[in-house]
N, C-alpha and C. Protein backbone atom coordinates (compact mmCIF):
# COMPACT_ATOMS: atom_id res chain seq x y z
N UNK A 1 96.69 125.03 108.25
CA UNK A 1 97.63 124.05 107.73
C UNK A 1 97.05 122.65 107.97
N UNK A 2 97.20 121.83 106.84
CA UNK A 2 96.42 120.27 107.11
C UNK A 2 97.24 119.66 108.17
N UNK A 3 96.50 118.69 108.26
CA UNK A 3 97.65 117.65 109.17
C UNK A 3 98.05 116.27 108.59
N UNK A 4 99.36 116.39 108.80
CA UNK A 4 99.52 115.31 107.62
C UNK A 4 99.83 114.11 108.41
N UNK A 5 99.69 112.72 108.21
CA UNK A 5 99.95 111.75 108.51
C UNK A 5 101.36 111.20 108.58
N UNK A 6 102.47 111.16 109.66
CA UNK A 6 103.48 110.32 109.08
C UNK A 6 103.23 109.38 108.81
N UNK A 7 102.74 108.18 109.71
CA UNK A 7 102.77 106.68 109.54
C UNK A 7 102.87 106.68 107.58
N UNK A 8 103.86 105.59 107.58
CA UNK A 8 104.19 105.39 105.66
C UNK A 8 102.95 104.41 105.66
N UNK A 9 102.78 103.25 106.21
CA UNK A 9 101.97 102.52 106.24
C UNK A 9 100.47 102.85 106.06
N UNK A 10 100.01 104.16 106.38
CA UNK A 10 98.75 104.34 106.50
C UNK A 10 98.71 105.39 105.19
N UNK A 11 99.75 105.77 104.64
CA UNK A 11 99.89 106.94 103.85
C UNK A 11 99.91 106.24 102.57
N UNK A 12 100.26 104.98 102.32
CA UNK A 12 100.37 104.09 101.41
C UNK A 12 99.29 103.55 100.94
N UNK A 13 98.81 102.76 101.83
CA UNK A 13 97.32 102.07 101.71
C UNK A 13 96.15 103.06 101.26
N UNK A 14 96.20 104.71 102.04
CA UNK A 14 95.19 105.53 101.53
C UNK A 14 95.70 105.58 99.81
N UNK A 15 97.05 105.95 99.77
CA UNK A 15 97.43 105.87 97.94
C UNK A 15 96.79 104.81 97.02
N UNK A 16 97.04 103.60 97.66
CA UNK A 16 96.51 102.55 96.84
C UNK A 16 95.55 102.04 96.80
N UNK A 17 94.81 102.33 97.94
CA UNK A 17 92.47 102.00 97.88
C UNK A 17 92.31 102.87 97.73
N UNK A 18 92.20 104.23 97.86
CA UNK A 18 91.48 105.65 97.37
C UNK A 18 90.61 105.58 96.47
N UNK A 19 91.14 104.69 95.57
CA UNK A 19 90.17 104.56 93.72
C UNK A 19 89.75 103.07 93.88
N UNK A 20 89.56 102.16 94.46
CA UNK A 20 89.24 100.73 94.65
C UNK A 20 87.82 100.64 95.50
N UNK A 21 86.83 100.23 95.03
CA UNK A 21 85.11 100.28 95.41
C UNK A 21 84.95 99.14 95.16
N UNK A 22 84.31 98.20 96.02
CA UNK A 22 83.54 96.77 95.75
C UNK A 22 82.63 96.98 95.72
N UNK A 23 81.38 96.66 94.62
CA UNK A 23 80.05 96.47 94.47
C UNK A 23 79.44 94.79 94.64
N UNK A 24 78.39 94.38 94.92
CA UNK A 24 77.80 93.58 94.59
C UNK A 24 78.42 92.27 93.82
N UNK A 25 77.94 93.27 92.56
CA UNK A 25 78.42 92.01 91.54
C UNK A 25 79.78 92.51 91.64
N UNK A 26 80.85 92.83 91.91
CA UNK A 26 82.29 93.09 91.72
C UNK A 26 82.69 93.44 92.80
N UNK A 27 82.86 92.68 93.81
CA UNK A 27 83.48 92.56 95.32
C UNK A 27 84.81 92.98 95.58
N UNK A 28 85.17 94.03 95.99
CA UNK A 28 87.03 94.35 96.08
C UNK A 28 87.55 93.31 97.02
N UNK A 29 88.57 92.95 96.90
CA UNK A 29 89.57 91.67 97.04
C UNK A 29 90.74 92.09 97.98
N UNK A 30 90.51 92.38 99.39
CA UNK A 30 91.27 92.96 100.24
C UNK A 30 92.31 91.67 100.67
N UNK A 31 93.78 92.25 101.01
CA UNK A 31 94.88 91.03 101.25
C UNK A 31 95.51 91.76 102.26
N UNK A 32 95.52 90.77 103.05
CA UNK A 32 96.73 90.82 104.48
C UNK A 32 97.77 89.65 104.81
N UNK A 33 98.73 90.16 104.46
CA UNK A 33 100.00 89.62 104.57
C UNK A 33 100.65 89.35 106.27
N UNK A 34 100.64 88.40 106.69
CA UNK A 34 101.62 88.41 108.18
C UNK A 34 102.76 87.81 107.27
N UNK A 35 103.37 87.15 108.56
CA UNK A 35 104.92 86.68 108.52
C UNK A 35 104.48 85.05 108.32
N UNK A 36 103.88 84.76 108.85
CA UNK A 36 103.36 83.67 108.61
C UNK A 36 101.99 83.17 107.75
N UNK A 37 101.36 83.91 107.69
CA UNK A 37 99.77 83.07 106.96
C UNK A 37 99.54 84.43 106.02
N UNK A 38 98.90 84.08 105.27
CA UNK A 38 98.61 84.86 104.04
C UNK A 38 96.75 85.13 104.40
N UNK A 39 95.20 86.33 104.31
CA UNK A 39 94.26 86.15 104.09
C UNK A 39 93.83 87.26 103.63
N UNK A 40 92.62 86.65 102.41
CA UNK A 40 91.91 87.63 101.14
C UNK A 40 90.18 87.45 101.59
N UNK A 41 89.62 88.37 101.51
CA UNK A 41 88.48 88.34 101.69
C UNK A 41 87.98 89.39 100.64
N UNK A 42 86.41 88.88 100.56
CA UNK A 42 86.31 89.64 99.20
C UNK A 42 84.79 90.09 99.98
N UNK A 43 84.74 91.72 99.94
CA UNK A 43 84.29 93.01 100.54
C UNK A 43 82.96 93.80 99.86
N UNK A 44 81.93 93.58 99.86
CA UNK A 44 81.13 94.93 99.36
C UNK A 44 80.69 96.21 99.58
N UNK A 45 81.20 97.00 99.47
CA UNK A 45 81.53 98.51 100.27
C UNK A 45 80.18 99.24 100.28
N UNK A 46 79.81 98.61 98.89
CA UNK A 46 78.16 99.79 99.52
C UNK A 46 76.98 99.38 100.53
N UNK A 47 77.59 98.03 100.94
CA UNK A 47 76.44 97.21 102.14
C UNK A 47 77.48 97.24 103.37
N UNK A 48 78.60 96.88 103.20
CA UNK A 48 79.40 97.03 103.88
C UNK A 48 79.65 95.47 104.86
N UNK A 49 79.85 94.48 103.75
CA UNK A 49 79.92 93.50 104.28
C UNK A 49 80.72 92.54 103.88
N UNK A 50 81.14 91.49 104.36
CA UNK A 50 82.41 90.69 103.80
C UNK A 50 81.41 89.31 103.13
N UNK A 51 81.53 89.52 101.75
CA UNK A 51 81.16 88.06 100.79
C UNK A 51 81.45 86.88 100.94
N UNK A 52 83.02 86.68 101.00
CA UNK A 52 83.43 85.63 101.21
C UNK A 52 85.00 85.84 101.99
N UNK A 53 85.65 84.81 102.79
CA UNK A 53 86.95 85.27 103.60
C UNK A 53 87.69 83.97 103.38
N UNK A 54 88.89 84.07 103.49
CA UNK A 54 89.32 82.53 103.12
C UNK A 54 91.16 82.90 103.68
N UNK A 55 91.67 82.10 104.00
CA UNK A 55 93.09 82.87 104.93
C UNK A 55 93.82 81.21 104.77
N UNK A 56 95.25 81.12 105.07
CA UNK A 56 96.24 79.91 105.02
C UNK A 56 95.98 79.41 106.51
N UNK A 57 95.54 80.26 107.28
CA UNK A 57 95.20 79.22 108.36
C UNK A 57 93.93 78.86 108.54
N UNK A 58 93.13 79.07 107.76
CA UNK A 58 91.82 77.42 107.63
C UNK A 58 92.42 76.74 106.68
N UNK A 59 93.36 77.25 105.84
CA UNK A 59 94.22 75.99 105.13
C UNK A 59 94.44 74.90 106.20
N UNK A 60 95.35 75.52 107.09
CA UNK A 60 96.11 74.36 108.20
C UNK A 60 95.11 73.46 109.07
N UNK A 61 94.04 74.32 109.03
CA UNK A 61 92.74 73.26 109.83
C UNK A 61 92.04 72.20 108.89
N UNK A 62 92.53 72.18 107.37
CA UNK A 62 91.94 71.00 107.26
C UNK A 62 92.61 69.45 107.14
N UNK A 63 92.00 68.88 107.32
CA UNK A 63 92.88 67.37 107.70
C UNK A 63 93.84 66.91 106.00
N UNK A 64 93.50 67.56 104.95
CA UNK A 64 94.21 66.71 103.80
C UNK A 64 95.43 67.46 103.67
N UNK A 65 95.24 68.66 103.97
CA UNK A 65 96.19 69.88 103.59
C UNK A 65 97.50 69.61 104.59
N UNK A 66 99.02 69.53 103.41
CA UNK A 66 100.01 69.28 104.17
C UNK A 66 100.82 70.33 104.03
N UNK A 67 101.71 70.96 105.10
CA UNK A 67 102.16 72.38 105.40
C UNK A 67 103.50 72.40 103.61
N UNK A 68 102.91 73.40 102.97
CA UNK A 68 103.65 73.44 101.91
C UNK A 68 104.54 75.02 102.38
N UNK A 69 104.88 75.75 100.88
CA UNK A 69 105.75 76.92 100.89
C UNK A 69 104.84 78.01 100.95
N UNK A 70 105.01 78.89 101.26
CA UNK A 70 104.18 80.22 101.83
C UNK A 70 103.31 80.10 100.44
N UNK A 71 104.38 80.86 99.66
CA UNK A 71 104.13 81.17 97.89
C UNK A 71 102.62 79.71 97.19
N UNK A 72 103.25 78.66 97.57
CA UNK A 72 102.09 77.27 97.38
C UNK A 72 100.59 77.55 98.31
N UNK A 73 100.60 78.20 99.57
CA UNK A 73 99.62 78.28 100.41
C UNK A 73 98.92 79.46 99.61
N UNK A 74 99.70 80.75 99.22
CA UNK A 74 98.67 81.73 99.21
C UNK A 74 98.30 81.21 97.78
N UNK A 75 98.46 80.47 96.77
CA UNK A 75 98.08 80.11 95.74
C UNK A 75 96.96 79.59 96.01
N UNK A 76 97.08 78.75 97.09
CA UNK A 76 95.66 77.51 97.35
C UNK A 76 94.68 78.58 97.69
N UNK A 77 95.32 79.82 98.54
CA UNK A 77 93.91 80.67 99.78
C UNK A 77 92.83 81.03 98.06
N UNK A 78 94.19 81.53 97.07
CA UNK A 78 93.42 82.73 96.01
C UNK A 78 92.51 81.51 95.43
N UNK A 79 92.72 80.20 94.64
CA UNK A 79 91.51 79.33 94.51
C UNK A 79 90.46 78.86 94.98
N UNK A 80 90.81 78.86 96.61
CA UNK A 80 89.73 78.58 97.61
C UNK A 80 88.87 79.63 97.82
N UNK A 81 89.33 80.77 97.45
CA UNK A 81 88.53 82.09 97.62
C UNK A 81 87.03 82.00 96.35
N UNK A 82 88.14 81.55 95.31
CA UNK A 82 87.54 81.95 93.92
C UNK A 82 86.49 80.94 93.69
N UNK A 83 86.44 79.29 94.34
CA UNK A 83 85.53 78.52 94.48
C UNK A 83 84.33 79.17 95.36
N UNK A 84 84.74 79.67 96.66
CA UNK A 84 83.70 80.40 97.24
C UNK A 84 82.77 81.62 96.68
N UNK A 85 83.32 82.11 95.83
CA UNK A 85 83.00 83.69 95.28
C UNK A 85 81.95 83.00 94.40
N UNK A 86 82.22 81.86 93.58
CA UNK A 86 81.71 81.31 92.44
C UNK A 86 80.63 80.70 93.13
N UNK A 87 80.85 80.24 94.24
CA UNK A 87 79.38 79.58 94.76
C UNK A 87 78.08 80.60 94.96
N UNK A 88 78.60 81.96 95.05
CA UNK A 88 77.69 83.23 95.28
C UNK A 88 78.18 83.81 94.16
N UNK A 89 78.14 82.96 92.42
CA UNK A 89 77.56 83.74 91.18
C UNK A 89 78.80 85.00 91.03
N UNK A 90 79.94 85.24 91.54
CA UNK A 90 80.66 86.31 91.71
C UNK A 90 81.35 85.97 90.58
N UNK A 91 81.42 86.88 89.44
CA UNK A 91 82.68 86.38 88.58
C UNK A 91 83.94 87.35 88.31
N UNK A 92 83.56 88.23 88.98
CA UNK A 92 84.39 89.93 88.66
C UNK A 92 84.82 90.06 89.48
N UNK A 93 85.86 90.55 90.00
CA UNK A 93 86.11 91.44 91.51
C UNK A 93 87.48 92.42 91.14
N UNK A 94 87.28 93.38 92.15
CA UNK A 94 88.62 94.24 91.78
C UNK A 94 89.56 93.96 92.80
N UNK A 95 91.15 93.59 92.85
CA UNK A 95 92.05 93.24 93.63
C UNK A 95 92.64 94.73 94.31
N UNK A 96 92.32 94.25 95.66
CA UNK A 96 93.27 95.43 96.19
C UNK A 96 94.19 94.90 97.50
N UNK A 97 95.59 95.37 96.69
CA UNK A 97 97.04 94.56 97.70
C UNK A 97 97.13 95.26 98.33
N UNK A 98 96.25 96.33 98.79
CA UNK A 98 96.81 97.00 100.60
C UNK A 98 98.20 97.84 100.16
N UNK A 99 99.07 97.48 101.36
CA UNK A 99 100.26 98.38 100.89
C UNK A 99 101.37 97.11 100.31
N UNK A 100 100.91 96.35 99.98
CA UNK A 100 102.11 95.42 99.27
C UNK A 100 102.45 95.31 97.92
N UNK A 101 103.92 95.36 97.67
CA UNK A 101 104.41 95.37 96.05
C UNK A 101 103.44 93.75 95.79
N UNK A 102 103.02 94.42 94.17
CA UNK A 102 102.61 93.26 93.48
C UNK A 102 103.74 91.97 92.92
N UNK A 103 104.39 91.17 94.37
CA UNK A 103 104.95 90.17 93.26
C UNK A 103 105.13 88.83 94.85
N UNK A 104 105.65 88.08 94.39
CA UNK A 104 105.22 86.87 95.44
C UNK A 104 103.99 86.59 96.14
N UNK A 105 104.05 86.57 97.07
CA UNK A 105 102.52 85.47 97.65
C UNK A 105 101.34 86.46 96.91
N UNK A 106 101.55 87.93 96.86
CA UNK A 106 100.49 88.70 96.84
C UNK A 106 100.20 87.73 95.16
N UNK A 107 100.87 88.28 94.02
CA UNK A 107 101.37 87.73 92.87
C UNK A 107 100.49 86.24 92.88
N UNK A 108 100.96 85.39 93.65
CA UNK A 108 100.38 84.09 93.64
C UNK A 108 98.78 84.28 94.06
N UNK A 109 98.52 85.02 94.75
CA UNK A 109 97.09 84.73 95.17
C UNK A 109 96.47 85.24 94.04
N UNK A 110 96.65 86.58 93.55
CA UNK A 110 95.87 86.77 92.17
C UNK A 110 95.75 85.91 91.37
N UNK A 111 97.06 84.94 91.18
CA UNK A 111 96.97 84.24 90.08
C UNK A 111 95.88 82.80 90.69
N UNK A 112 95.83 82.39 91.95
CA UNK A 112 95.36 81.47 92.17
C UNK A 112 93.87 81.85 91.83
N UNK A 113 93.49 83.46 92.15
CA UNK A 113 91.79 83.67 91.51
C UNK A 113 91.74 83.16 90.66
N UNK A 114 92.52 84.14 89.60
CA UNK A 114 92.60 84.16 88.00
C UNK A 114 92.11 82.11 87.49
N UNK A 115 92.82 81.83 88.39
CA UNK A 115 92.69 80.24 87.81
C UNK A 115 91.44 79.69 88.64
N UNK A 116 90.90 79.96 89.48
CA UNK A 116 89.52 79.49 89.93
C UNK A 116 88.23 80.36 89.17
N UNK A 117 88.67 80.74 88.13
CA UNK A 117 87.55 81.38 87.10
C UNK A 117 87.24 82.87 87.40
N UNK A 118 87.30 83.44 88.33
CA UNK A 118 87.47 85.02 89.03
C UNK A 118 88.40 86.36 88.26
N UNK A 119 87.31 87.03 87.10
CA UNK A 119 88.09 88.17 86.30
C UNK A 119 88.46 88.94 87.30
N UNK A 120 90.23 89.35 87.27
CA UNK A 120 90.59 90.56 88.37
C UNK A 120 91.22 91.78 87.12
């Protein structure tokens, strides 16, 4: 008899990366949600290394940046990501929200790629 996992949390996330692979040129787009700070880092699975990382709290460390709404921060992380990705030629990546419904901050950060030039 297998052994099955309760944790929902871990049973979820295997559901929703199972089929999600970052290559090279197409970096998967991993997101972690706290209660407070939003961070996306973008992953290449067959080297096994993180491309670029970008989170709402190096938002708060820089001196221009003034404490906005969660939803406004993870917007800024997904552009700040997508400037970085673009500095290393990245124009593709596949998004993967972990175990979170697709809509608010998650929602905003895609869209903040989408608008720093980054096909998801």
């Amino acid at each position: 008899m297998p052994k099955v996992n309760l944790n929902k949390k871990t049973r979820k996330k295997r559901r929703v990366s199972a089929r999600i692979n970052g290559t090279e040129k197409r970096p998967r787009i991993s997101v972690f949600r706290s209660n407070r700070f939003i961070y996306a880092q973008a992953i290449n699975d067959e080297k096994r290394t993180t491309v670029a990382a970008f989170s709402s709290l190096t938002l708060g460390k820089d001196k221009a940046h003034v404490k906005t709404k969660k939803n406004d921060e993870a917007k800024l992380v997904g552009q700040s990501l997508a400037k970085a990705l673009k500095e290393k030629k990245v124009n593709e990546a596949v998004f993967d929200r972990n175990i979170y419904i697709y809509k608010g901050r998650i929602k905003n950060l895609a869209e903040g790629l989408r608008e720093g030039g980054i096909k998801i």
